[in-house]
Structures are given as structure tokens and as C-alpha cells.
C-alpha atoms as a PDB file:
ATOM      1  CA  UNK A   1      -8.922   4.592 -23.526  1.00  0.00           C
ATOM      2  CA  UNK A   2      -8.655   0.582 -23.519  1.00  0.00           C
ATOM      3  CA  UNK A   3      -6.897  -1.146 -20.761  1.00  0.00           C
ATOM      4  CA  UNK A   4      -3.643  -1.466 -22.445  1.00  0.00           C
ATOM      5  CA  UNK A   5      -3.528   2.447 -22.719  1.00  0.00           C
ATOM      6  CA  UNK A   6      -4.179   3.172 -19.421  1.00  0.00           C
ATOM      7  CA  UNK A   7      -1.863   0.037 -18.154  1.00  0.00           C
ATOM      8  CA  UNK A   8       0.578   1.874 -20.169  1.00  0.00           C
ATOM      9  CA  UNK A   9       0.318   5.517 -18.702  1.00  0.00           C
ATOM     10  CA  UNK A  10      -0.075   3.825 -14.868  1.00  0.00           C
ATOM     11  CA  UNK A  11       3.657   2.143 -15.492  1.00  0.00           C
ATOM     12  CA  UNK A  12       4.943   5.729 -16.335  1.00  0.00           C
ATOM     13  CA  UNK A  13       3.033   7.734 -13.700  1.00  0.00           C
ATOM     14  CA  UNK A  14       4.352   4.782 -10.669  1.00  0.00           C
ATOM     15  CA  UNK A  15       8.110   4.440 -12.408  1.00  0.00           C
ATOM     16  CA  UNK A  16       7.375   0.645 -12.233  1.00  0.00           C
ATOM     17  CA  UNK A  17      10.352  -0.347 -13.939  1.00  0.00           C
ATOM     18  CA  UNK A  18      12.266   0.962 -11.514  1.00  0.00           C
ATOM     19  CA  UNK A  19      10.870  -2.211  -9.323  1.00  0.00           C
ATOM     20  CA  UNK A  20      11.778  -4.427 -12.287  1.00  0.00           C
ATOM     21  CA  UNK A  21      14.382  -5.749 -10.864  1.00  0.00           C
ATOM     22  CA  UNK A  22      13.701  -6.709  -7.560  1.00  0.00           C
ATOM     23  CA  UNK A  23       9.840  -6.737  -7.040  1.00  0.00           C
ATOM     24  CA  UNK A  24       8.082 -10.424  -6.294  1.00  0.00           C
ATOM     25  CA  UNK A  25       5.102  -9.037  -8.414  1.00  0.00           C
ATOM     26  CA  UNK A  26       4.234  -8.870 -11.723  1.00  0.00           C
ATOM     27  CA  UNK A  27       3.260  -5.406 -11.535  1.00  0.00           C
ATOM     28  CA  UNK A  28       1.556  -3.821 -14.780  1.00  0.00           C
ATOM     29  CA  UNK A  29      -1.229  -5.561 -16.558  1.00  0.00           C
ATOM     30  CA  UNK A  30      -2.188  -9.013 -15.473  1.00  0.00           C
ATOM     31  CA  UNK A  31      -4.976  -9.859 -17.172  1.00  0.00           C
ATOM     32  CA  UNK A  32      -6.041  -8.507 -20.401  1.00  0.00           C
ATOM     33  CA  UNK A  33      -9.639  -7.271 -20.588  1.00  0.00           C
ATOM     34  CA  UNK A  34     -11.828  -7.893 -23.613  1.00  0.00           C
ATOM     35  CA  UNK A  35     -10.638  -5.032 -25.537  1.00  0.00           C
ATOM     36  CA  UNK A  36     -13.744  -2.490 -24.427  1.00  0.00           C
ATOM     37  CA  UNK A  37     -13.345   1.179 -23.843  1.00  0.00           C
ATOM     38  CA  UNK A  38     -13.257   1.587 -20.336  1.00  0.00           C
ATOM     39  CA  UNK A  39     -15.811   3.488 -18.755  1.00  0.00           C
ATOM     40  CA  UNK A  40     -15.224   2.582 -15.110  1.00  0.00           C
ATOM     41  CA  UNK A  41     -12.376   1.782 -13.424  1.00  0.00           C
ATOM     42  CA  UNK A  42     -12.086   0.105  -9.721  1.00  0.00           C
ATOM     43  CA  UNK A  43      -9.396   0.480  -6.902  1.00  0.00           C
ATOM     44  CA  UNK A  44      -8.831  -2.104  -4.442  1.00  0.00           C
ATOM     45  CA  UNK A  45      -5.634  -3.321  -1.862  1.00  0.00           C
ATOM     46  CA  UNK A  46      -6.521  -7.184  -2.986  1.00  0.00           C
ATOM     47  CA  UNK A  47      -7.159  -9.182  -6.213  1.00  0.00           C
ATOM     48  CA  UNK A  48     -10.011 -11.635  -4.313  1.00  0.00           C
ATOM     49  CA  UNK A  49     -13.305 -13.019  -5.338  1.00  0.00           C
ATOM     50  CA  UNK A  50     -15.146 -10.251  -3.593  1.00  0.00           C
ATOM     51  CA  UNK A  51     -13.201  -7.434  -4.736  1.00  0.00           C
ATOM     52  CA  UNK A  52     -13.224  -8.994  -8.564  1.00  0.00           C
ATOM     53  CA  UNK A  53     -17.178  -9.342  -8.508  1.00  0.00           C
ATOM     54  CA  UNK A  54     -17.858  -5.900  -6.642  1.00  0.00           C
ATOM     55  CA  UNK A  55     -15.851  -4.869  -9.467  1.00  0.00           C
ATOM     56  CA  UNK A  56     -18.440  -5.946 -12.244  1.00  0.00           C
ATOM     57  CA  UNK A  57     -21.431  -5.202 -10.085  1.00  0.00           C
ATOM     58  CA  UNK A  58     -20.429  -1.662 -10.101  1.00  0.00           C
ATOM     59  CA  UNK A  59     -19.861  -1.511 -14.002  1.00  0.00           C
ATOM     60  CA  UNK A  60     -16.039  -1.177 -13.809  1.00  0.00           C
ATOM     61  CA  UNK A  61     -13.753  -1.920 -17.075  1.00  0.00           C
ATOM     62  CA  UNK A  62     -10.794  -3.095 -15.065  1.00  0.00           C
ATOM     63  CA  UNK A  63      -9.656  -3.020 -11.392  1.00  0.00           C
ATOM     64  CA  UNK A  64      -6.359  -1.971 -10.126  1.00  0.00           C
ATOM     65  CA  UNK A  65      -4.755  -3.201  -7.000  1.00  0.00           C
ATOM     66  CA  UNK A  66      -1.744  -3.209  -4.468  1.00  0.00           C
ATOM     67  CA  UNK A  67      -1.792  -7.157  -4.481  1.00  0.00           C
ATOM     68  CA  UNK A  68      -2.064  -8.659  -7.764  1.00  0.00           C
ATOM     69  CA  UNK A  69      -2.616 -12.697  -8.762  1.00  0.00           C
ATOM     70  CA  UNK A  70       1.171 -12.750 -10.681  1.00  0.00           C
ATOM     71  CA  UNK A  71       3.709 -12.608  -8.576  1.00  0.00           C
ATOM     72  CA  UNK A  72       7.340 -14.385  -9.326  1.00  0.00           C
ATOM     73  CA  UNK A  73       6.474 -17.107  -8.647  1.00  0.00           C
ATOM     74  CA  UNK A  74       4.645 -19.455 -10.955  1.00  0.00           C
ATOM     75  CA  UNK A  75       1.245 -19.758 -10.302  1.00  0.00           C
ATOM     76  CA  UNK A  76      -1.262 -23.028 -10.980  1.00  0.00           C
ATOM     77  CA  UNK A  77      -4.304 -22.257 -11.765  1.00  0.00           C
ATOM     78  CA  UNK A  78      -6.313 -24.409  -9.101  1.00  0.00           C
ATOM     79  CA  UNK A  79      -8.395 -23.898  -6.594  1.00  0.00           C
ATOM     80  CA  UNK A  80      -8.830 -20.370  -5.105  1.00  0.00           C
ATOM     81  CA  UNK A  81      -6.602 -18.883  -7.683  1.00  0.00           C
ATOM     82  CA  UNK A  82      -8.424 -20.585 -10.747  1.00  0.00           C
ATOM     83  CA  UNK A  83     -11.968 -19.146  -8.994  1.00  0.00           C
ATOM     84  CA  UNK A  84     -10.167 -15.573  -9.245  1.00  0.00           C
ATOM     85  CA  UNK A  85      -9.337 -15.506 -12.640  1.00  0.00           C
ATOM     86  CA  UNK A  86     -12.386 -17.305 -13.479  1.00  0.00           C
ATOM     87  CA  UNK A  87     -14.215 -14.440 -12.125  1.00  0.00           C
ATOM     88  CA  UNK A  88     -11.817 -11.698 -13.977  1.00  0.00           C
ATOM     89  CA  UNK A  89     -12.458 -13.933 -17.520  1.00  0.00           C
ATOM     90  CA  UNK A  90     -16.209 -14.195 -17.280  1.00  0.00           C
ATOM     91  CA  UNK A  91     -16.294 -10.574 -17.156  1.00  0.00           C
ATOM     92  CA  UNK A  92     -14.551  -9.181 -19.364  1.00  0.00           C
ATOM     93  CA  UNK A  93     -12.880  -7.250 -16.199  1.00  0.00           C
ATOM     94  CA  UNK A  94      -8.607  -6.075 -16.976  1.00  0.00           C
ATOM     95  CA  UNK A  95      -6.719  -6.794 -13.848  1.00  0.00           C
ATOM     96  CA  UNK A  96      -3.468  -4.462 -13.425  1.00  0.00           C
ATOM     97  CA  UNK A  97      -1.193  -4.505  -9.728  1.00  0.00           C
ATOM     98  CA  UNK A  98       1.119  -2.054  -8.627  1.00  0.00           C
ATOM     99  CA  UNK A  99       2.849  -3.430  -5.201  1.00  0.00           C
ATOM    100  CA  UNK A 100       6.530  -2.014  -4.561  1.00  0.00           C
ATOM    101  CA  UNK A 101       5.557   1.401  -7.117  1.00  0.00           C
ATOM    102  CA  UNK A 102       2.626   1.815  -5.249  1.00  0.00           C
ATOM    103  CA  UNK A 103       4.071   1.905  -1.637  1.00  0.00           C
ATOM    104  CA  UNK A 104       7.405   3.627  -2.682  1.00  0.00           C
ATOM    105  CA  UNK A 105       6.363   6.482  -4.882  1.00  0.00           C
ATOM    106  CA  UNK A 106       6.696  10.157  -3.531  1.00  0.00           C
ATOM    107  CA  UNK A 107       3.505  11.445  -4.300  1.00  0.00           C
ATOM    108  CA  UNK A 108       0.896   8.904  -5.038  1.00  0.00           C
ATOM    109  CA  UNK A 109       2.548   5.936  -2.833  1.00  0.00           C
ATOM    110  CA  UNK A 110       1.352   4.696   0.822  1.00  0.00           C
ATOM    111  CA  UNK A 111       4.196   5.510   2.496  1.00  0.00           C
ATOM    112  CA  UNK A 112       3.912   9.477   1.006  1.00  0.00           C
ATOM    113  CA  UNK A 113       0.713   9.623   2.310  1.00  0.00           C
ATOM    114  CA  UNK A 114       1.510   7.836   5.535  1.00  0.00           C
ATOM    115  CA  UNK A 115       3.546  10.538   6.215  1.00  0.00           C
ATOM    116  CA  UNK A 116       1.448  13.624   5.024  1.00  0.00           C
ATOM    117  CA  UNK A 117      -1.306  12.204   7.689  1.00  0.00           C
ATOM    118  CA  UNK A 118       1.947  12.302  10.132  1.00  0.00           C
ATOM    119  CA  UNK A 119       3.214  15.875   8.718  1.00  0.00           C
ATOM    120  CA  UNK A 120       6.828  15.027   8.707  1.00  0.00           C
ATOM    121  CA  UNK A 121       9.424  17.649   7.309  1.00  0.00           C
ATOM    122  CA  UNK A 122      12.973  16.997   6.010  1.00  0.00           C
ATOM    123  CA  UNK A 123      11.805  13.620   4.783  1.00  0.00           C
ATOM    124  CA  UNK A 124      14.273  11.100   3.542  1.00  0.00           C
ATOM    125  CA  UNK A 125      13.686   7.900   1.960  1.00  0.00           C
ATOM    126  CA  UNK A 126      13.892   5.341   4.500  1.00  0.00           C
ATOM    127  CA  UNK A 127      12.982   1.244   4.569  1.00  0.00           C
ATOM    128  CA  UNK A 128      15.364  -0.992   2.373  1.00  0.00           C
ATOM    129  CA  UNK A 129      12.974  -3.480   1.254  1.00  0.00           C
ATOM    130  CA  UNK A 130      14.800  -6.037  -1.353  1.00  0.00           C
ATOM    131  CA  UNK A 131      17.031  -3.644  -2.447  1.00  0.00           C
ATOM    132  CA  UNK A 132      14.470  -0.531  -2.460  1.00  0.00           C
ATOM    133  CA  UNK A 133      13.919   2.151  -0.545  1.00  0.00           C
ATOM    134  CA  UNK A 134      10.102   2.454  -0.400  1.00  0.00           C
ATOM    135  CA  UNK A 135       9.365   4.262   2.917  1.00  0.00           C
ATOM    136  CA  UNK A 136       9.958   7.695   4.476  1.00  0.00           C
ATOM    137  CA  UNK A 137      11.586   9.275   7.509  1.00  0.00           C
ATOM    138  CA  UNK A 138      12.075  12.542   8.661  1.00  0.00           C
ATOM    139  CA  UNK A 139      11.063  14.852  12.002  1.00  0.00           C
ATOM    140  CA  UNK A 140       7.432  15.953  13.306  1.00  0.00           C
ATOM    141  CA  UNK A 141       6.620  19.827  13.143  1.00  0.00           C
ATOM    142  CA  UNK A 142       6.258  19.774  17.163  1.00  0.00           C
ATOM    143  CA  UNK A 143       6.837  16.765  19.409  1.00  0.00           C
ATOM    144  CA  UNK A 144       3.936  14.796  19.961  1.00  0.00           C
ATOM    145  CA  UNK A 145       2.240  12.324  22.673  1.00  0.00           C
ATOM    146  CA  UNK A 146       2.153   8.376  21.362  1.00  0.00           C
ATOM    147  CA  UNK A 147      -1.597   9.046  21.281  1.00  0.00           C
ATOM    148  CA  UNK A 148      -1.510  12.168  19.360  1.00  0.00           C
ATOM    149  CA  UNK A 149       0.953  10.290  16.473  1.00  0.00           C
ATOM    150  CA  UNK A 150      -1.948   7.228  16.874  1.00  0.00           C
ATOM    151  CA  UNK A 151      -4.774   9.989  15.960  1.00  0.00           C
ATOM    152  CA  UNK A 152      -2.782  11.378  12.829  1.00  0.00           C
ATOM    153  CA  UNK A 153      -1.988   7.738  11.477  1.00  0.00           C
ATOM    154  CA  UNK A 154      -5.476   6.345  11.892  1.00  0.00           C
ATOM    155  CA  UNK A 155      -7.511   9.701  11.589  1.00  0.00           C
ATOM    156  CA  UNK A 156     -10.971   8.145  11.041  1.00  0.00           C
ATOM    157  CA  UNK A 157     -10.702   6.474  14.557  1.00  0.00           C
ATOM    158  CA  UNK A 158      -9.607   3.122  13.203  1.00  0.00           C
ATOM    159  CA  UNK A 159      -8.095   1.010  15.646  1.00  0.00           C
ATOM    160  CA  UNK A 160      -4.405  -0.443  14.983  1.00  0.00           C
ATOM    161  CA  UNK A 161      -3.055  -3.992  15.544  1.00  0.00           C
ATOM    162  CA  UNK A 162      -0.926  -2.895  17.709  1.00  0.00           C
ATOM    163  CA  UNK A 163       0.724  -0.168  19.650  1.00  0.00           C
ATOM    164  CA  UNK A 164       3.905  -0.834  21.560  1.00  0.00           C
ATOM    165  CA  UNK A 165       4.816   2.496  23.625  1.00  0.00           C
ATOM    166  CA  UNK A 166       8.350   2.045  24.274  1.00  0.00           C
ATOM    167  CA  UNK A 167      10.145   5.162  22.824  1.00  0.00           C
ATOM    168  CA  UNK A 168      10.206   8.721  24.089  1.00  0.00           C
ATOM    169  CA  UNK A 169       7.164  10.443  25.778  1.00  0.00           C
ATOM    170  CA  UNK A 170       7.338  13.290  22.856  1.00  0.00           C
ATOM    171  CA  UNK A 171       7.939  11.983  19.810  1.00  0.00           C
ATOM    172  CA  UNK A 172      10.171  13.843  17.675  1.00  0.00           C
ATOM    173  CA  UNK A 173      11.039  11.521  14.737  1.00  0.00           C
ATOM    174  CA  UNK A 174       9.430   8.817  12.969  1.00  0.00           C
ATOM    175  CA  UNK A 175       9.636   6.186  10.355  1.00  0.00           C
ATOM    176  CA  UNK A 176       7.031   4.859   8.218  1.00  0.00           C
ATOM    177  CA  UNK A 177       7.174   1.399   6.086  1.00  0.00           C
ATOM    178  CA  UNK A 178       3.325   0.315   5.317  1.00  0.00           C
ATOM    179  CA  UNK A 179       1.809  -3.281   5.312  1.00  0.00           C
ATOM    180  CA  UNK A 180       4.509  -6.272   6.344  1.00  0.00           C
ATOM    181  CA  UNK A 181       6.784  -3.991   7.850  1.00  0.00           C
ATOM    182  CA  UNK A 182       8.245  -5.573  10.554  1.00  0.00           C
ATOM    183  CA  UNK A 183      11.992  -6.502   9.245  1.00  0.00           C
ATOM    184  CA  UNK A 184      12.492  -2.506   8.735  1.00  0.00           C
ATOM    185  CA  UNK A 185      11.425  -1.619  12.421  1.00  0.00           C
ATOM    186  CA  UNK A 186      15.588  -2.594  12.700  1.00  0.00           C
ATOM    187  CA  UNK A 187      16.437  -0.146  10.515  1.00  0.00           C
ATOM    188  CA  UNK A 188      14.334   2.577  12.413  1.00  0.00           C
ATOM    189  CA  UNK A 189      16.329   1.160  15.636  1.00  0.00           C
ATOM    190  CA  UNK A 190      19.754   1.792  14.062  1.00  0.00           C
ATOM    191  CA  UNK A 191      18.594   5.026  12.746  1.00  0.00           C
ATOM    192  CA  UNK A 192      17.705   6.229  16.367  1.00  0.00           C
ATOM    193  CA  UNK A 193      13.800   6.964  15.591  1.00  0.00           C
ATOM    194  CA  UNK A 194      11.586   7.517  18.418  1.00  0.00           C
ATOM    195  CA  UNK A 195       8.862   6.072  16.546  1.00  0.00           C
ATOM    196  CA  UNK A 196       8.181   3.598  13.326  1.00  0.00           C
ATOM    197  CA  UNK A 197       4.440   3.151  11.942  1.00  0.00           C
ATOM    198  CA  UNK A 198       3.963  -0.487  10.058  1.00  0.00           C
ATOM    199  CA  UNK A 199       1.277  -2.394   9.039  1.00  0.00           C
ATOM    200  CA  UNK A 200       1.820  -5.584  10.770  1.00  0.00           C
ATOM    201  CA  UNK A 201       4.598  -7.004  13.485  1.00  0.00           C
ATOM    202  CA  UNK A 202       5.370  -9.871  14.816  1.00  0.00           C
ATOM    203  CA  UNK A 203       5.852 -11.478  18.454  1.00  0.00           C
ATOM    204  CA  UNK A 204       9.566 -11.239  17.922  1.00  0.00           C
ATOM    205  CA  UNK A 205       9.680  -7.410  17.695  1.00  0.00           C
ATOM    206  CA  UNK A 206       7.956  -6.928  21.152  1.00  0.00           C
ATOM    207  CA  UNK A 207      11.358  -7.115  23.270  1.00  0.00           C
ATOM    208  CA  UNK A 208      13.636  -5.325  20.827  1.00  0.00           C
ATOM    209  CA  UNK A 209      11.535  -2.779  20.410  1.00  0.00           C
ATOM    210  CA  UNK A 210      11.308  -2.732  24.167  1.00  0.00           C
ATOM    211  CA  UNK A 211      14.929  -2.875  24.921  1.00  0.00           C
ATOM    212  CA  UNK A 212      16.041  -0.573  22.059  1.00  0.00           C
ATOM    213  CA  UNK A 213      13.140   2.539  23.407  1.00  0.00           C
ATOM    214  CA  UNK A 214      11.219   2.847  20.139  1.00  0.00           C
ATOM    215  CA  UNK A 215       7.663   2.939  19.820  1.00  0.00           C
ATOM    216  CA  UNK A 216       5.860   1.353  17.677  1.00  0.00           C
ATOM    217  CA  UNK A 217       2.295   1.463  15.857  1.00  0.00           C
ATOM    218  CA  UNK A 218       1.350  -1.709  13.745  1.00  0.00           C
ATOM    219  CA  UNK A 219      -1.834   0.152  11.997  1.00  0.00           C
ATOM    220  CA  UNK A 220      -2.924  -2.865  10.058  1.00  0.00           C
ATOM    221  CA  UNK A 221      -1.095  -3.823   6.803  1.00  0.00           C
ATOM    222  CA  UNK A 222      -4.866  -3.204   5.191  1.00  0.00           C
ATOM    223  CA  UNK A 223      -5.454  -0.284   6.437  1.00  0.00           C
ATOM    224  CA  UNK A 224      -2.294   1.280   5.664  1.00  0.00           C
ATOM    225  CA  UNK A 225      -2.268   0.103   1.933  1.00  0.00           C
ATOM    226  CA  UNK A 226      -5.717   1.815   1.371  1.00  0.00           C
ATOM    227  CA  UNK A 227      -4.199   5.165   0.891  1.00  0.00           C
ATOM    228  CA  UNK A 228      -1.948   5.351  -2.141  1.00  0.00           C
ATOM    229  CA  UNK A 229      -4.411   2.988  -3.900  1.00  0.00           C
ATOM    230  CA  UNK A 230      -7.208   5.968  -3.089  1.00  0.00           C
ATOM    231  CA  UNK A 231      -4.565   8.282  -3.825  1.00  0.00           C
ATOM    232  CA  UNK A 232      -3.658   6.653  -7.077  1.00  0.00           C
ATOM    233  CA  UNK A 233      -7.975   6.530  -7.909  1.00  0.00           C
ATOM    234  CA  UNK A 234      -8.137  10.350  -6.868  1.00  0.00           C
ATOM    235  CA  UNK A 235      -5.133  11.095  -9.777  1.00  0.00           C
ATOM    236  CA  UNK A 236      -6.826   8.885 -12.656  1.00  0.00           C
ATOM    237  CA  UNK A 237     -10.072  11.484 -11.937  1.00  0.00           C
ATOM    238  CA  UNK A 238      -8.629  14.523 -11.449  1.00  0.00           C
ATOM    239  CA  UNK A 239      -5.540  13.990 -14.457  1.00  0.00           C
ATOM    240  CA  UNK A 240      -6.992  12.109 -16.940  1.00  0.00           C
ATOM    241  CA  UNK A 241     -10.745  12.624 -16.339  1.00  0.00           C
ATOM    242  CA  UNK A 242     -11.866   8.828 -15.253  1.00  0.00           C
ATOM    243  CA  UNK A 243     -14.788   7.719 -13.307  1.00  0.00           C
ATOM    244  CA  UNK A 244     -13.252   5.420 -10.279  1.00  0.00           C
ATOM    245  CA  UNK A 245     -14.640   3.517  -7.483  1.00  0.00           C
ATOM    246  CA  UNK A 246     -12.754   2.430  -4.308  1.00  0.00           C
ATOM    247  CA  UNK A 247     -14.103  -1.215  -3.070  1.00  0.00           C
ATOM    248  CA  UNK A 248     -13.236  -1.482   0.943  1.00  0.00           C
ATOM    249  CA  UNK A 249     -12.967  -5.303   1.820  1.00  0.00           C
ATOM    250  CA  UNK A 250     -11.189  -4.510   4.842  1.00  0.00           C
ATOM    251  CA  UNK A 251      -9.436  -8.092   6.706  1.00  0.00           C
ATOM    252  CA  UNK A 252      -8.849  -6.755   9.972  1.00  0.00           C
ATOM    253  CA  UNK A 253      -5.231  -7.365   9.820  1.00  0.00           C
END
């Protein structure tokens, strides 16, 4: 399988033209590799320097990502973004993104797994995000403590950004939106949710979360975009037989 093959069955598998429309990336294949079988191929959240030359060290064909180098936008190629692709092209290395796919899909997505580690039943899709729906909400098996909901979310013992305890004491239903989450925490507001699970928030959140009685846990928009690109890694070696790597260059935020 070349990289244009397995771009090809990775647009099916994530619906990505569903996203077409209204996603700021370029999702699919970015960069073209040099036309090799692949043997290898890596997983990471970002398309950085580090990622891009862990990539090679470890022997991988191509890398897949949440956050590509294409997005709407047009992009010089200068600077930072010119030592990227410089990286990618000296290589030989394919470089294909999934973003909006990749947090919205119901099995493989972050937000599906997001709410597997949370176990919530009668799920409905939740989170309009530029015309999307790419998150999840539904009820908890049992009510739970903020802490308990905090153990499920991070279950390694990572620590979140931030955790604003303003809803119920037992939590009975949730909302979860991964990474830059913060304009959705509304939505969970006007949906009555005792809880909504993010990536990141800002300073303007604090008091309407505060005055509206929903908690909140910020988990870390990297930390919470780790899982469907594992997830996705896990399905290209279980389906289709590939050897994958995950590269962790976690940012703290």
C-alpha cells in the first residue's frame, strides 16, 4: 500500500467529506510521499519539527495527524512552516490530517472515546462547531462525585488545565467537546448539563459557568486529542494489518 492508497481508505473510514464543507483544514493528504510502499506508519496530534523527525527516526512511511500544515488559509512557506515541510521533503515522509473527522466520528473520533472513558448511555450528538456536530452528550450509568468524572476523563492520573466545580454534587449528565472547546460550554448551559469536559477554556467562562451551576473540566486540548488519533493507529493494525507508532510530544496545554 503507497500513501495515496491508504490516504484514500482513511477519507472513507473518517467520512471526511462530510467536513468538506465547513472544516478550516485541508484534511486528507498533504504532502505526497516519494511513492514507497509504506512499511511504517506514525500517529501524532501535531504536524511539528519534532513529531516530523521522530517520524523518520522510527522508520515511518508517512505520519498522520489531528493538526495538519494546510489549513484554509493560504500558507507561505517561511520560517517555521518552510522548516516543517522541509523536514517532511527531505524524507521522503507523506503527511495526511484528519481534524473535524477525527474529533466527530462515532467510533474512532476523540469525542467517542471521550465518552467511552466517561461511560455515557443514550448518547446524542452534541457541540455545533461551524456547522457540525462533532461531540457527544448523554447521562452517566450512576451519578458520580466531580472527582470520580476527573478520574474517568484523565485515567492515567494526568492532571487537567482546569477544573471549575460549579454544577451538581452528583453528576448525572455530561457533555464532551475535545481540544478548543470553550464556545460549546454555552451550549452544554442551555442544554441543562451538570457537567461539560473540554480541552481548553478561557478566563471568560469562569463566571458563567459559575452563575449558570455547571461544572467544568478543561483536560488539556493535547491530551484530549491523543485518543482518537491512538484509536485511529489501533484500527490501521488491527483492520488492515499495519505496523503504527504513536509519537507523544505532549505541550502541556
Amino acid at each position: 500500500m503507497k500513501a495515496n492508497e491508504l490516504a484514500l481508505y482513511l477519507d472513507n473510514a473518517l467520512d471526511s467529506d462530510c467536513f468538506a464543507s465547513n472544516d478550516p483544514s485541508r484534511n486528507g493528504l498533504q504532502v505526497d510521499g516519494d511513492g514507497r510502499e509504506l512499511s511504517r506508519v506514525a500517529f501524532a496530534v501535531d504536524a511539528c519539527v519534532e513529531t516530523i523527525e521522530r517520524a523518520a527516526a522510527a522508520g515511518a512511511d508517512m505520519l498522520v495527524v489531528h493538526h495538519g500544515l494546510f489549513w484554509k488559509d493560504i500558507e507561505l512557506v517561511v520560517a517555521n512552516h518552510r522548516k516543517r515541510l522541509l523536514a517532511l521533503l527531505s524524507t521522503g515522509i507523506a503527511l495526511y490530517a484528519s481534524h473535524l473527522p477525527l474529533d466527530a466520528h462515532s467510533e474512532l473520533g476523540n469525542n467517542a472515546a471521550l465518552a467511552d472513558r466517561l461511560g455515557i448511555q443514550d448518547r446524542q450528538r452534541f457541540g455545533q462547531w461551524k456547522g457540525s456536530l462533532i461531540g457527544w452528550k448523554g447521562c452517566l450509568p450512576e451519578p458520580v462525585s466531580l472527582d470520580k468524572a476527573l478520574s474517568l476523563v484523565l485515567s492515567s492520573g494526568e492532571l487537567p488545565l482546569h477544573v471549575l466545580p460549579f454544577g451538581p454534587e452528583r453528576i448525572t449528565s455530561v457533555g464532551v467537546v475535545s481540544g478548543g472547546g470553550a464556545a460549546e460550554m454555552y451550549q452544554a448551559i442551555d442544554e441543562g448539563l451538570d457537567l461539560f469536559v473540554t480541552g481548553e477554556i478561557g478566563h471568560e467562562e469562569y463566571h458563567h459557568a459559575l452563575e449558570n451551576g455547571i461544572s467544568v473540566i478543561a483536560a488539556g486540548h493535547y491530551q484530549t486529542e491523543t485518543l482518537g488519533v491512538r484509536r485511529l493507529a489501533a484500527h490501521l493494525g488491527s483492520e488492515i494489518g499495519m505496523d503504527t507508532i504513536f509519537i507523544d510530544v505532549p505541550t502541556g496545554l
